[in-house]
C-alpha atoms as a PDB file:
ATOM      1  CA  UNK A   1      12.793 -25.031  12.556  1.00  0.00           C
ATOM      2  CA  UNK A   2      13.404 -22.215  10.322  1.00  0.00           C
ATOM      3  CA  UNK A   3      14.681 -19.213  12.498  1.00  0.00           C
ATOM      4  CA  UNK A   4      13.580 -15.467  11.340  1.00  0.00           C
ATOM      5  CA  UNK A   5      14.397 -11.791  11.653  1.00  0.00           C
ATOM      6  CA  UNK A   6      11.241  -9.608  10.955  1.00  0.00           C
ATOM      7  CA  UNK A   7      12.469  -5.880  10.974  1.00  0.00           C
ATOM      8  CA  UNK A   8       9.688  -2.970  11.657  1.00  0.00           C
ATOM      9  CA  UNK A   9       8.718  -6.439  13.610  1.00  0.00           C
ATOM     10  CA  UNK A  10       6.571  -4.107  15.622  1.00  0.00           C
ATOM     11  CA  UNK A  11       4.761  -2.445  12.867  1.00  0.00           C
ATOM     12  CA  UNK A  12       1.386  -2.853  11.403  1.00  0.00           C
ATOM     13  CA  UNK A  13       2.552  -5.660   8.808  1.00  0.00           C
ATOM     14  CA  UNK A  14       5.631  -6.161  10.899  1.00  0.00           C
ATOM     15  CA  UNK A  15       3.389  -7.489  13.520  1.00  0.00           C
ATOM     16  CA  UNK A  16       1.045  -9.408  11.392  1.00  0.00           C
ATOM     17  CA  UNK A  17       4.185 -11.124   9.973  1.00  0.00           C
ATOM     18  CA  UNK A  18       5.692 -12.006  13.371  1.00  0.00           C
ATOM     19  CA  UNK A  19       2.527 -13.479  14.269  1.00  0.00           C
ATOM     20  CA  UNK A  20       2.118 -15.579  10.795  1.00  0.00           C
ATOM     21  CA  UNK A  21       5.467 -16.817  11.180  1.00  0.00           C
ATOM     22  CA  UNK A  22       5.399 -18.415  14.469  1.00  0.00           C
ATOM     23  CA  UNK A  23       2.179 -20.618  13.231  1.00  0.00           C
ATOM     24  CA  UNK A  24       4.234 -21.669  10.502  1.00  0.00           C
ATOM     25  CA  UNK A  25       6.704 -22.630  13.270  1.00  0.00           C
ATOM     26  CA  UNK A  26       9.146 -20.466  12.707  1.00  0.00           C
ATOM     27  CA  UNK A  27      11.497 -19.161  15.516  1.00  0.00           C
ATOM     28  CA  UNK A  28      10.893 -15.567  15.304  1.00  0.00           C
ATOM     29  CA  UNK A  29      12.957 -12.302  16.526  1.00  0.00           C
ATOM     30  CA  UNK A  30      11.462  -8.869  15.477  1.00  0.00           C
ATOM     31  CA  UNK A  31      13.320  -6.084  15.500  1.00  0.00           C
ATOM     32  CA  UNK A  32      12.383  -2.341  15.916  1.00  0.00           C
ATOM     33  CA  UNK A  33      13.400   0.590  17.012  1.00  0.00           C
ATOM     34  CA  UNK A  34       9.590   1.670  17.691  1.00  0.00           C
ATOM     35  CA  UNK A  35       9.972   5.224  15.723  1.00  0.00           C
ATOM     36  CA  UNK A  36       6.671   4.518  14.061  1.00  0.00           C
ATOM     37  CA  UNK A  37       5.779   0.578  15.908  1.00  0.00           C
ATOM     38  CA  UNK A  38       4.513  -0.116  18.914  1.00  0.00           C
ATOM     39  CA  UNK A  39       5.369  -2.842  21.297  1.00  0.00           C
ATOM     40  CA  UNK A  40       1.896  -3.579  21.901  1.00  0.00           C
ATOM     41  CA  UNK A  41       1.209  -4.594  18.671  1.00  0.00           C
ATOM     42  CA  UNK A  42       3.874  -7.838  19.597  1.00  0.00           C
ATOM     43  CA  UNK A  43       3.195  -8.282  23.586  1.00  0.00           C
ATOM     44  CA  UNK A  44       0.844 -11.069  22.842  1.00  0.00           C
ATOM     45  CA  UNK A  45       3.729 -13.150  20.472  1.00  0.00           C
ATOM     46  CA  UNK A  46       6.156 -13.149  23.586  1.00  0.00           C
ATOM     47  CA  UNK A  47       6.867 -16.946  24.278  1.00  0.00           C
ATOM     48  CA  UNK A  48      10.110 -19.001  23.962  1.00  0.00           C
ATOM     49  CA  UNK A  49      10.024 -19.283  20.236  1.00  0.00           C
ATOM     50  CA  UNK A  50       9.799 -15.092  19.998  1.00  0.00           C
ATOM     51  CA  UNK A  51      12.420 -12.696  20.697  1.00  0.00           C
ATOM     52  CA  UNK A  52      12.324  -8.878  20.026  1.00  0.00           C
ATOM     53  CA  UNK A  53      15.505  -6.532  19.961  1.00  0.00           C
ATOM     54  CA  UNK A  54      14.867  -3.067  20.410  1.00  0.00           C
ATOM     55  CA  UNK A  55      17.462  -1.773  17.462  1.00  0.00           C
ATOM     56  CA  UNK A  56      17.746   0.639  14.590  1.00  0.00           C
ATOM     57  CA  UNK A  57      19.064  -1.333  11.640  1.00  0.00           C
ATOM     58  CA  UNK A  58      20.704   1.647  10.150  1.00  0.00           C
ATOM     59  CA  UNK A  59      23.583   0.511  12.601  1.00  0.00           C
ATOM     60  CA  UNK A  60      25.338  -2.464  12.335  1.00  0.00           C
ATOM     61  CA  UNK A  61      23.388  -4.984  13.069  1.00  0.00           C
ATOM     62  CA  UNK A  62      24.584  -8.412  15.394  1.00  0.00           C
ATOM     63  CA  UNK A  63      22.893 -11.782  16.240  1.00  0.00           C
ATOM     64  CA  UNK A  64      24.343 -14.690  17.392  1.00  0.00           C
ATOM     65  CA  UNK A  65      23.687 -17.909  15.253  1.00  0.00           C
ATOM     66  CA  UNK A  66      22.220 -18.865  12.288  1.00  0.00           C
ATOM     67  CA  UNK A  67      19.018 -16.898  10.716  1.00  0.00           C
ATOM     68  CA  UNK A  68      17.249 -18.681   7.920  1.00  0.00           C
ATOM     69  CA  UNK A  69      15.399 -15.916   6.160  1.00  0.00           C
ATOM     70  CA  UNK A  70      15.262 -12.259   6.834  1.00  0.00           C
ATOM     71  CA  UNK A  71      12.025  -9.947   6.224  1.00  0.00           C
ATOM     72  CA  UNK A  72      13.209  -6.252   6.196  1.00  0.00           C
ATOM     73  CA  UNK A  73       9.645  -4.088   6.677  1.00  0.00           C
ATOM     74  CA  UNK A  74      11.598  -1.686   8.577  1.00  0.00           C
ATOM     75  CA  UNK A  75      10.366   1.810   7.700  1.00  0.00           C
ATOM     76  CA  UNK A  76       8.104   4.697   8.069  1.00  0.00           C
ATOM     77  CA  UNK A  77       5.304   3.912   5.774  1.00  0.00           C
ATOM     78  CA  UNK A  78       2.225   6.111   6.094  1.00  0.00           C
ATOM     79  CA  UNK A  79       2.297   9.791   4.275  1.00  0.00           C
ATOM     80  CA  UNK A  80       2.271  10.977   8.308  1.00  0.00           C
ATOM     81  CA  UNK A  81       4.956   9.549   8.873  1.00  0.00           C
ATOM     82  CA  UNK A  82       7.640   9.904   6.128  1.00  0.00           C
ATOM     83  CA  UNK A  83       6.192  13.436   5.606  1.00  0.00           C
ATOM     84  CA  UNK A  84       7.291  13.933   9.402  1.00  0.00           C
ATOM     85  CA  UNK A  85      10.567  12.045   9.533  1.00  0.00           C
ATOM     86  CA  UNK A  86      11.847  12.620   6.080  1.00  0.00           C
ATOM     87  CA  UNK A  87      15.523  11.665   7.125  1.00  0.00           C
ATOM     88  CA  UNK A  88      14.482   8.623   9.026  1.00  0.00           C
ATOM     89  CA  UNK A  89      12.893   7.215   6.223  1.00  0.00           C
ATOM     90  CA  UNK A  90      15.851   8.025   3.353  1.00  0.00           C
ATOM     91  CA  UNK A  91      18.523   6.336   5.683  1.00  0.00           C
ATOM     92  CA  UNK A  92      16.222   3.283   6.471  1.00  0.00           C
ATOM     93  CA  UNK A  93      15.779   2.896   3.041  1.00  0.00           C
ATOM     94  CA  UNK A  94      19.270   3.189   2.036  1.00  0.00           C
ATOM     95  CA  UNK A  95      21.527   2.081   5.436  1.00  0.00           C
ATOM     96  CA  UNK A  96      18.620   0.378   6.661  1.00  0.00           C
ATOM     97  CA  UNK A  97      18.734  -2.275   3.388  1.00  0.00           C
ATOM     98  CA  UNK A  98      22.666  -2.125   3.243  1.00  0.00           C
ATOM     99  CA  UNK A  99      22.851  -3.270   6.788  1.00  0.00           C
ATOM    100  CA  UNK A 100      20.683  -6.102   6.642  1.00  0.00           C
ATOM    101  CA  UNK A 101      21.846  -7.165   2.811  1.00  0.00           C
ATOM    102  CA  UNK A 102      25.274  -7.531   4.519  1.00  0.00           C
ATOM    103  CA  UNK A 103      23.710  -9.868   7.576  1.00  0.00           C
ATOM    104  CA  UNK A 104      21.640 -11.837   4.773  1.00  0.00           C
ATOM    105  CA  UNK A 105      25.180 -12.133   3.003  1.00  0.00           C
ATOM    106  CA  UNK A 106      27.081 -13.318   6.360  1.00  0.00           C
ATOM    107  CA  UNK A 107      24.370 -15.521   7.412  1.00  0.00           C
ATOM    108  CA  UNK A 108      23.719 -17.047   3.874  1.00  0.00           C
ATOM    109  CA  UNK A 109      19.872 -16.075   4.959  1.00  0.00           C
ATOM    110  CA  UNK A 110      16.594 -15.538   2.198  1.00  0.00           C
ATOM    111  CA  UNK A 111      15.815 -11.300   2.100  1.00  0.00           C
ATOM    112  CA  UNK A 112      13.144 -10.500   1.463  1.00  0.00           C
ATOM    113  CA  UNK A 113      12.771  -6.558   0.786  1.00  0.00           C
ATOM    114  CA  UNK A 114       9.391  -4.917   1.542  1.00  0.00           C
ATOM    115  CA  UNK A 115       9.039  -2.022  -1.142  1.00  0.00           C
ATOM    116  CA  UNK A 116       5.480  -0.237  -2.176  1.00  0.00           C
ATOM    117  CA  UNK A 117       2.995   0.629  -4.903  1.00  0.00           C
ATOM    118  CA  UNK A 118       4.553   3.862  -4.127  1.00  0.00           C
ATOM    119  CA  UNK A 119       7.842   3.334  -6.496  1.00  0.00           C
ATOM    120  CA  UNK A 120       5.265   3.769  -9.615  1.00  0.00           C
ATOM    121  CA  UNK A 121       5.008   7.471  -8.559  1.00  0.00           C
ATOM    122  CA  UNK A 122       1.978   8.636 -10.335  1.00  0.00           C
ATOM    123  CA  UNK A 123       1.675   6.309 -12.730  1.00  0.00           C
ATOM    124  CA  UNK A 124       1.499   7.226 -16.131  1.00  0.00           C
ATOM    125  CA  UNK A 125       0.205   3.165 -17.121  1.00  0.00           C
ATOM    126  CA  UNK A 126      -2.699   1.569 -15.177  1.00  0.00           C
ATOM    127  CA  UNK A 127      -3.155  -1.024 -13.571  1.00  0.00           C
ATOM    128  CA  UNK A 128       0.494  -0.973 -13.012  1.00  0.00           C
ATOM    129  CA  UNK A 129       3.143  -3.796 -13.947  1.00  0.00           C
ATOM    130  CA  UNK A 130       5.953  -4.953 -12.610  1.00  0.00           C
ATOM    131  CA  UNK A 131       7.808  -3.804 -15.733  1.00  0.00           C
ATOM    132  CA  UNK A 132       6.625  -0.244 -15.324  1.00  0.00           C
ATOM    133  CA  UNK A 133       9.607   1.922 -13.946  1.00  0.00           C
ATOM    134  CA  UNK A 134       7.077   4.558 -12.890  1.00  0.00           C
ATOM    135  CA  UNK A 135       6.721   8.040 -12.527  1.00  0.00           C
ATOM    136  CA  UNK A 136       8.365  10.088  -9.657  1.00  0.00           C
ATOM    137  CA  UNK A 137       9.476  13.567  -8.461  1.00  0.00           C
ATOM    138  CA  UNK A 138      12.515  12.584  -6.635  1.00  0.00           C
ATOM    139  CA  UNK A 139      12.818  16.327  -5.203  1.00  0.00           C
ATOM    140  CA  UNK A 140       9.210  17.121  -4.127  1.00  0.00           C
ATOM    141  CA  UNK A 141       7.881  16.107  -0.309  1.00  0.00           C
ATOM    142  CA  UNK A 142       6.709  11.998  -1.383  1.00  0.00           C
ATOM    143  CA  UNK A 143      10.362  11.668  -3.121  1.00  0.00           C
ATOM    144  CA  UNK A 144      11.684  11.070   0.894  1.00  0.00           C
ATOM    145  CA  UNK A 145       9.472   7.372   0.622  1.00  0.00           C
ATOM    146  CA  UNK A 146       9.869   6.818  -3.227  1.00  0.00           C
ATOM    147  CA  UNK A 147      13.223   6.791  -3.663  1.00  0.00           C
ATOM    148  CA  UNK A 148      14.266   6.033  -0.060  1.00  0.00           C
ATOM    149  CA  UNK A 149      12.141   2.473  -1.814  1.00  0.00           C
ATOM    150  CA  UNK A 150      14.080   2.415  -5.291  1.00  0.00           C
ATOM    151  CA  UNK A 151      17.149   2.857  -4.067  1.00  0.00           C
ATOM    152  CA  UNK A 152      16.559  -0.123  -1.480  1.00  0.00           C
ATOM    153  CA  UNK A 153      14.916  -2.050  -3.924  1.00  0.00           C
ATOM    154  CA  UNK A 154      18.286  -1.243  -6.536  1.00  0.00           C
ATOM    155  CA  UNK A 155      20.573  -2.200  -3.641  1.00  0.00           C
ATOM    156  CA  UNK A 156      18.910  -5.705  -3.375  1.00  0.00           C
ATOM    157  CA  UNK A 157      19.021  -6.633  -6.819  1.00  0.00           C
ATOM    158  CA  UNK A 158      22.258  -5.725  -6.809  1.00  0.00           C
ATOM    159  CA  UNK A 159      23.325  -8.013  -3.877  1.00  0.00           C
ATOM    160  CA  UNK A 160      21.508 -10.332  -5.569  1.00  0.00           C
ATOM    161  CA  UNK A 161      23.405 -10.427  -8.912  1.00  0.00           C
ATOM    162  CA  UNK A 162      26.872  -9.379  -7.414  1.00  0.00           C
ATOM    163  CA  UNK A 163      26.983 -11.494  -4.179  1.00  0.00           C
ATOM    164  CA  UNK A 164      24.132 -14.499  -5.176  1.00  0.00           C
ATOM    165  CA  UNK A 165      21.866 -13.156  -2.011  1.00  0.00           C
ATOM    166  CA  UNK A 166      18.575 -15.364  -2.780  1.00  0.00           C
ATOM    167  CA  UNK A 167      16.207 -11.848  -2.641  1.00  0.00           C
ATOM    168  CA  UNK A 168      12.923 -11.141  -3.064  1.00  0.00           C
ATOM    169  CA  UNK A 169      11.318  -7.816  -3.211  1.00  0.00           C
ATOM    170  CA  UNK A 170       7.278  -7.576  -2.679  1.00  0.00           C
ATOM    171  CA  UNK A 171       5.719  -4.272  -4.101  1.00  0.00           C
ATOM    172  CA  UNK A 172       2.926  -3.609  -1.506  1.00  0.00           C
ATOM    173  CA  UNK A 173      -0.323  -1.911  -2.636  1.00  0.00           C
ATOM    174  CA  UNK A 174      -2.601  -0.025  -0.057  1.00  0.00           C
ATOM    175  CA  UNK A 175      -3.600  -2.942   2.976  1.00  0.00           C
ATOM    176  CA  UNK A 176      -5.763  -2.348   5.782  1.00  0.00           C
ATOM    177  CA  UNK A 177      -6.567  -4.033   9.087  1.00  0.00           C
ATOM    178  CA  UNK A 178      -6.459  -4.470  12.893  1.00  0.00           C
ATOM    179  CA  UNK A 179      -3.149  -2.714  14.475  1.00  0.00           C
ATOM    180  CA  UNK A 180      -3.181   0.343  11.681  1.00  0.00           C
ATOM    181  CA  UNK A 181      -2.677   3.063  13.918  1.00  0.00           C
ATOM    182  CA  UNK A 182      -5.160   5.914  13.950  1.00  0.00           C
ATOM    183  CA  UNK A 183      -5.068   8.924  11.750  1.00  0.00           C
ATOM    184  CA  UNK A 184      -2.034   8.118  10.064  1.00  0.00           C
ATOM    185  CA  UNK A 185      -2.152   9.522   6.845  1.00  0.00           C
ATOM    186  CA  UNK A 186      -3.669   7.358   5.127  1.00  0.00           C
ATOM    187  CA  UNK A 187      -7.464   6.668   4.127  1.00  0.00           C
ATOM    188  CA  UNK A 188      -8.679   3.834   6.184  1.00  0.00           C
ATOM    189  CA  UNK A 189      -7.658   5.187   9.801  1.00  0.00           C
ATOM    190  CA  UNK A 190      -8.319   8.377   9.158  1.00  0.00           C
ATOM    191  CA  UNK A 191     -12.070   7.917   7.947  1.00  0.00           C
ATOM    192  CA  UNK A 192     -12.873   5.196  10.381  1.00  0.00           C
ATOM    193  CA  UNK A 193     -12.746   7.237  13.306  1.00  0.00           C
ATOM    194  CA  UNK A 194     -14.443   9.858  11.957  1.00  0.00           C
ATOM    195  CA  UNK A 195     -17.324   7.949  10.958  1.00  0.00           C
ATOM    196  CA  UNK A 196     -17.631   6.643  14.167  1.00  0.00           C
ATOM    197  CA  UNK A 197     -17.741  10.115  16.074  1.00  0.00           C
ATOM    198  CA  UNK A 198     -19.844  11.043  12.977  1.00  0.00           C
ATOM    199  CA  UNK A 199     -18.004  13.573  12.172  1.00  0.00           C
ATOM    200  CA  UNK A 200     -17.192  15.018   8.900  1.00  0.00           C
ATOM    201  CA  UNK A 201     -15.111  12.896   6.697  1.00  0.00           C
ATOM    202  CA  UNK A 202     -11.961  14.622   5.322  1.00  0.00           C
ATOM    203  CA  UNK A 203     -10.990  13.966   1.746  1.00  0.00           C
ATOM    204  CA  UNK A 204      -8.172  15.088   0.491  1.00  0.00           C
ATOM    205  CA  UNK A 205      -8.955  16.636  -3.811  1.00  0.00           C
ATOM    206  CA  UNK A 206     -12.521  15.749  -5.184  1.00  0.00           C
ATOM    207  CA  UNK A 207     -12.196  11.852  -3.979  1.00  0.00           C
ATOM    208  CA  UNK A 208     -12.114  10.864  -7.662  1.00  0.00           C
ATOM    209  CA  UNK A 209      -8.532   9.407  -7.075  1.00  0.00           C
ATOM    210  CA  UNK A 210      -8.857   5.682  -6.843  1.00  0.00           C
ATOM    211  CA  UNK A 211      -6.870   2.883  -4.676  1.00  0.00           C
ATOM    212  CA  UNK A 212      -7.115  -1.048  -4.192  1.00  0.00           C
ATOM    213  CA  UNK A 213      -7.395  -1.885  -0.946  1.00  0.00           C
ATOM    214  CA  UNK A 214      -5.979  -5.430   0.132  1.00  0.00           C
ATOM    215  CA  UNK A 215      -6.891  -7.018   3.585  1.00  0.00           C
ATOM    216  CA  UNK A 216      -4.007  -7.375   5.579  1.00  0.00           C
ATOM    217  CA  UNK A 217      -4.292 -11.516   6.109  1.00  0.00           C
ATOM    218  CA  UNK A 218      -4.409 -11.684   2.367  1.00  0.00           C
ATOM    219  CA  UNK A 219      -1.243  -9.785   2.072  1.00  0.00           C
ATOM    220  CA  UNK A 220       0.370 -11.889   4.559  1.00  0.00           C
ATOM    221  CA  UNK A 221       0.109 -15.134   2.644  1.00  0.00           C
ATOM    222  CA  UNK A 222       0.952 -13.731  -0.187  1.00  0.00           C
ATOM    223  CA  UNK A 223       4.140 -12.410   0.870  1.00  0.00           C
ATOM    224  CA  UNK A 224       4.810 -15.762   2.583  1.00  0.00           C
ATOM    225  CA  UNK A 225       4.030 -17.453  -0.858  1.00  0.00           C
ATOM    226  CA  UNK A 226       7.143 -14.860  -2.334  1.00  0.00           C
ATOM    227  CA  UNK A 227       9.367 -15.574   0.281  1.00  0.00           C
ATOM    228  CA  UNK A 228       9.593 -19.323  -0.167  1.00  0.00           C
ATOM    229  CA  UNK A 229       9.740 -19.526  -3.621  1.00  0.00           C
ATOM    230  CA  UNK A 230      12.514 -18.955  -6.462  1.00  0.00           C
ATOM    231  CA  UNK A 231      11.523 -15.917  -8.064  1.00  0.00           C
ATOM    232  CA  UNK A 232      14.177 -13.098  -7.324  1.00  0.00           C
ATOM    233  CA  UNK A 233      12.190 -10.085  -9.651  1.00  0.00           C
ATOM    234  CA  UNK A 234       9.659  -7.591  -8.001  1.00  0.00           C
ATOM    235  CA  UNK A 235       6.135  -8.987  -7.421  1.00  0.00           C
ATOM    236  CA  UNK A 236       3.289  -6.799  -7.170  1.00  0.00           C
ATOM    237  CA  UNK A 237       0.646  -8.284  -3.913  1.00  0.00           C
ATOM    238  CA  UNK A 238      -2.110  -5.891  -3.568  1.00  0.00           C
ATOM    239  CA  UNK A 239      -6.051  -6.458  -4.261  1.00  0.00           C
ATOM    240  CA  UNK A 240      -6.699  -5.660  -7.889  1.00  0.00           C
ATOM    241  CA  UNK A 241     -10.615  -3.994  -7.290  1.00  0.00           C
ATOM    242  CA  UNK A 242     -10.138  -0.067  -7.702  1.00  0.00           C
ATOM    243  CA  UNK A 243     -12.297   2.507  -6.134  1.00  0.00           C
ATOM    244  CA  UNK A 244     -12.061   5.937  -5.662  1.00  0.00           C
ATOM    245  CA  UNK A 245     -11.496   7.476  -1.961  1.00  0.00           C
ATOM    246  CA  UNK A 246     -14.822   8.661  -2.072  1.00  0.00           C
ATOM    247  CA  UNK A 247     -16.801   5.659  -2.836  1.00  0.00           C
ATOM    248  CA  UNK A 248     -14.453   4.156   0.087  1.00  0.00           C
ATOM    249  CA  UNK A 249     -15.662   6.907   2.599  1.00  0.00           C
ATOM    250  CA  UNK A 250     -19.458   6.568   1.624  1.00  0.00           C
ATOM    251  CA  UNK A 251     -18.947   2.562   2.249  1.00  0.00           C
ATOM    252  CA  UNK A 252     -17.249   3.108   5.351  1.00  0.00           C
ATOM    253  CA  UNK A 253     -20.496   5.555   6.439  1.00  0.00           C
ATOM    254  CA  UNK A 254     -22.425   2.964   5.643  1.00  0.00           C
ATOM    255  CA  UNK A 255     -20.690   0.030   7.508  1.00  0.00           C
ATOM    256  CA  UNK A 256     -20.347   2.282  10.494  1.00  0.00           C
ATOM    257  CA  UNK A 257     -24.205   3.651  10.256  1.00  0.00           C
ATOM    258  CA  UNK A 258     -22.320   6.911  10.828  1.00  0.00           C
ATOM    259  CA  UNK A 259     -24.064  10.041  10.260  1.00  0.00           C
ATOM    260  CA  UNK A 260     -21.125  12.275   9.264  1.00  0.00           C
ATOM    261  CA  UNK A 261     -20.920  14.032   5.732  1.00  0.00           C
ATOM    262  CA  UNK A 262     -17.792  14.330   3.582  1.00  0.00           C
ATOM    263  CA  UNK A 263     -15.788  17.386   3.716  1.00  0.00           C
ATOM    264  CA  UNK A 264     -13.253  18.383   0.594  1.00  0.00           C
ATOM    265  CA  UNK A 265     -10.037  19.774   1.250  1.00  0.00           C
ATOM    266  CA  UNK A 266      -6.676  20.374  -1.057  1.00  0.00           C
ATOM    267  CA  UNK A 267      -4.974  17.520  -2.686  1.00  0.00           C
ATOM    268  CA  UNK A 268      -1.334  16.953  -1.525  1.00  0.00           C
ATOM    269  CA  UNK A 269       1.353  17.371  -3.800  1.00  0.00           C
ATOM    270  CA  UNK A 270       2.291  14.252  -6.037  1.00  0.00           C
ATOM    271  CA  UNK A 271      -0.719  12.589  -4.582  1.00  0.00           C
ATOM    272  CA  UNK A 272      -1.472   9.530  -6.850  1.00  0.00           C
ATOM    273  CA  UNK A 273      -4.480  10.160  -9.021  1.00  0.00           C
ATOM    274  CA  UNK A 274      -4.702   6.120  -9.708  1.00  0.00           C
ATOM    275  CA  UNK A 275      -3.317   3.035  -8.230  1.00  0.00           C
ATOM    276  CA  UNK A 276      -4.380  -0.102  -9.085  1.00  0.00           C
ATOM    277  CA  UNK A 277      -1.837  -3.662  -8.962  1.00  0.00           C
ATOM    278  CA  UNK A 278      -1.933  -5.964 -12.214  1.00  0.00           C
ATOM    279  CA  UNK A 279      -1.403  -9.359 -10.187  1.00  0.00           C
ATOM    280  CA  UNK A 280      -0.977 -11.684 -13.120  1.00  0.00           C
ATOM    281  CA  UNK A 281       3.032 -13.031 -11.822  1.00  0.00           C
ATOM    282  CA  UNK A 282       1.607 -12.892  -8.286  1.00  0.00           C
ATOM    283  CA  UNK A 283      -1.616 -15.859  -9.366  1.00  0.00           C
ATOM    284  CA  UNK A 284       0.762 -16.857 -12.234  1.00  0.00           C
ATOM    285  CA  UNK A 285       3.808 -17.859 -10.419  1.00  0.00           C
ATOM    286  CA  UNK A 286       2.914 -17.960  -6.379  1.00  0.00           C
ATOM    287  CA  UNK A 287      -1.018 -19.365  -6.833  1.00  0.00           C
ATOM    288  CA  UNK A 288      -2.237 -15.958  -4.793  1.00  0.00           C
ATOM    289  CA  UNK A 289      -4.805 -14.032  -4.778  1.00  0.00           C
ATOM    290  CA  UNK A 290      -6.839 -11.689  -2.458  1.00  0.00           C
ATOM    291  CA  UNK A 291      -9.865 -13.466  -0.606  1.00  0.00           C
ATOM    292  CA  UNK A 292     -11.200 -10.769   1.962  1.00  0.00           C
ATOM    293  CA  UNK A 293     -14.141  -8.692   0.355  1.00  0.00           C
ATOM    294  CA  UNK A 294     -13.676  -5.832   1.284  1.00  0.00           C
ATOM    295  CA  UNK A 295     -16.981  -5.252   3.504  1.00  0.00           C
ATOM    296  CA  UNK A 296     -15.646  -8.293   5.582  1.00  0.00           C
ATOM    297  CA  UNK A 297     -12.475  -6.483   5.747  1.00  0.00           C
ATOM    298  CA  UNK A 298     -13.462  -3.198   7.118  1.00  0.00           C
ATOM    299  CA  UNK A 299     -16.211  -4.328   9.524  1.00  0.00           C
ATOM    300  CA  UNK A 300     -13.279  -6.405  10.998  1.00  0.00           C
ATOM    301  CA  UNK A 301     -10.885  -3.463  10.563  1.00  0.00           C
ATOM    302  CA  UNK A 302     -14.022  -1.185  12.151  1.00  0.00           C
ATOM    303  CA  UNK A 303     -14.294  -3.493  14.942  1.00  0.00           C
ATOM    304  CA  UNK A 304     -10.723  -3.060  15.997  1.00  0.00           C
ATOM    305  CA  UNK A 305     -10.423   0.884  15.621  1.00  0.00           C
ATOM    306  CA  UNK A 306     -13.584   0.764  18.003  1.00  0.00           C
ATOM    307  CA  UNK A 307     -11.483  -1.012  20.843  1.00  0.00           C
ATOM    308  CA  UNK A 308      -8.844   1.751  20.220  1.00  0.00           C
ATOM    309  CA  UNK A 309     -10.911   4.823  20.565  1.00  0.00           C
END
């Protein structure tokens, strides 16, 4: 059976990969240092065929044996987050990725590199390509998560053509689902709960800024899909159906039969004004595409934010 190293394993899509891999039959060790995870989000995976290492893979990095493939999701990913722990995030990028390029290079093991939507910046060509190389303030406050990405995302190709590490790097778009933490910083957790206190929903600019949001089992099999096959260039997985924030906070009103009203506030700096994935290599070369709708998405998203609150 293959065995596995998920970092972030204790993350939102950390998790979600953990739990994906072992009913492939994978033998599966996540590994986190639980800065941003949560070890709930993996208590229910512990078994014999599950192991989890409390580590921060900016430091070396030892296991015993052999490890088939190696899924590196380890870093802050919501604005929260890398807004808070701007450091954390530029070394896991940039150690983070060295450190486990050099154990995919001793063990011979399949990387695969989580990067984001985010390495397009605020794109100046929409829906966005792989070939686009974006458009980014490296100094200003989202620079921390957007470089800390294209510099891990440079390092990987060049392991790849230098040392022949089989790599893959999967450009995420916006996901949602169960085990998103609350009021993170980004849309989804941060209008759920409101709606369901019926409270005002916060919005950051005029809500005319539009997203694609991708259900998180969706993304899962489409990352699997990347990771065993022989493509080695960036592949966008995201859900290709754009909306703008607001039209996402009036459906999540009406899914949640909330009462609350929408409340405008200023725009963060760099914010994206558009993001939308062109998915043409992902159905093209892998056979994937998004399923979830995304009503069936967010009432089961909905469902698990009530169990939280």
């Amino acid at each position: 059976m293959p065995r596995t190293l998920v970092t972030g394993g204790a993350g939102f899509l950390g998790s979600h990969l953990c739990e994906y891999l072992l009913a492939k039959g994978h033998d599966v060790i996540a590994m986190d240092n639980l800065l941003t995870g949560h070890i709930s989000n993996i208590a229910h995976l512990q078994g014999e065929k599950f192991k989890f290492i409390k580590h921060d893979v900016t430091e070396y990095i030892f296991i015993a044996g052999e490890i088939d493939y190696i899924l590196h999701f380890a870093s802050p990913a919501s604005p929260t987050d890398y807004l808070e722990l701007p450091i954390q995030t530029l070394k896991v990028g940039a150690l983070g990725t060295h450190k486990v390029l050099g154990l995919a290079l001793e063990k011979k093991a399949t990387l695969l590199l989580a990067s984001t939507s985010e390495v397009y910046g605020d794109p100046l060509v929409h829906p966005q390509t792989e070939d686009y190389w974006g458009n980014v303030n490296p100094v200003g406050p989202r620079g921390v998560y957007d470089e800390a990405k294209r510099f891990a995302e440079a390092i990987t190709m060049a392991y790849h053509r230098y040392h022949h590490v089989d790599a893959k790097i999967v450009r995420i778009f916006n996901t949602y689902g169960p085990r998103m933490r609350l009021n993170d910083g980004r849309a989804i957790p941060a209008f759920v709960p409101q709606a369901l206190q019926n409270k005002p929903i916060s919005i950051f600019g005029d809500g005319s800024q539009t997203r694609s949001f991708c259900y998180v089992d969706d993304l899962i099999e489409g990352i699997y899909r990347l990771l065993v096959s022989d493509i080695n260039e960036p592949v966008n997985i995201g859900n290709p159906i754009e909306m703008t924030i607001k039209q996402l906070a009036e459906k999540i009103i009406d899914l949640t039969e909330s009462n609350s009203t929408l409340s405008f506030g200023k725009l963060p700096t760099d914010d994206p004004k558009i993001r939308q994935p062109n998915i043409a290599k992902a159905r093209d070369m892998l056979g994937w595409e998004p399923k979830v709708n995304l009503d069936a998405g967010l009432q089961k998203t909905i469902a698990w934010f009530k169990t939280q609150m």
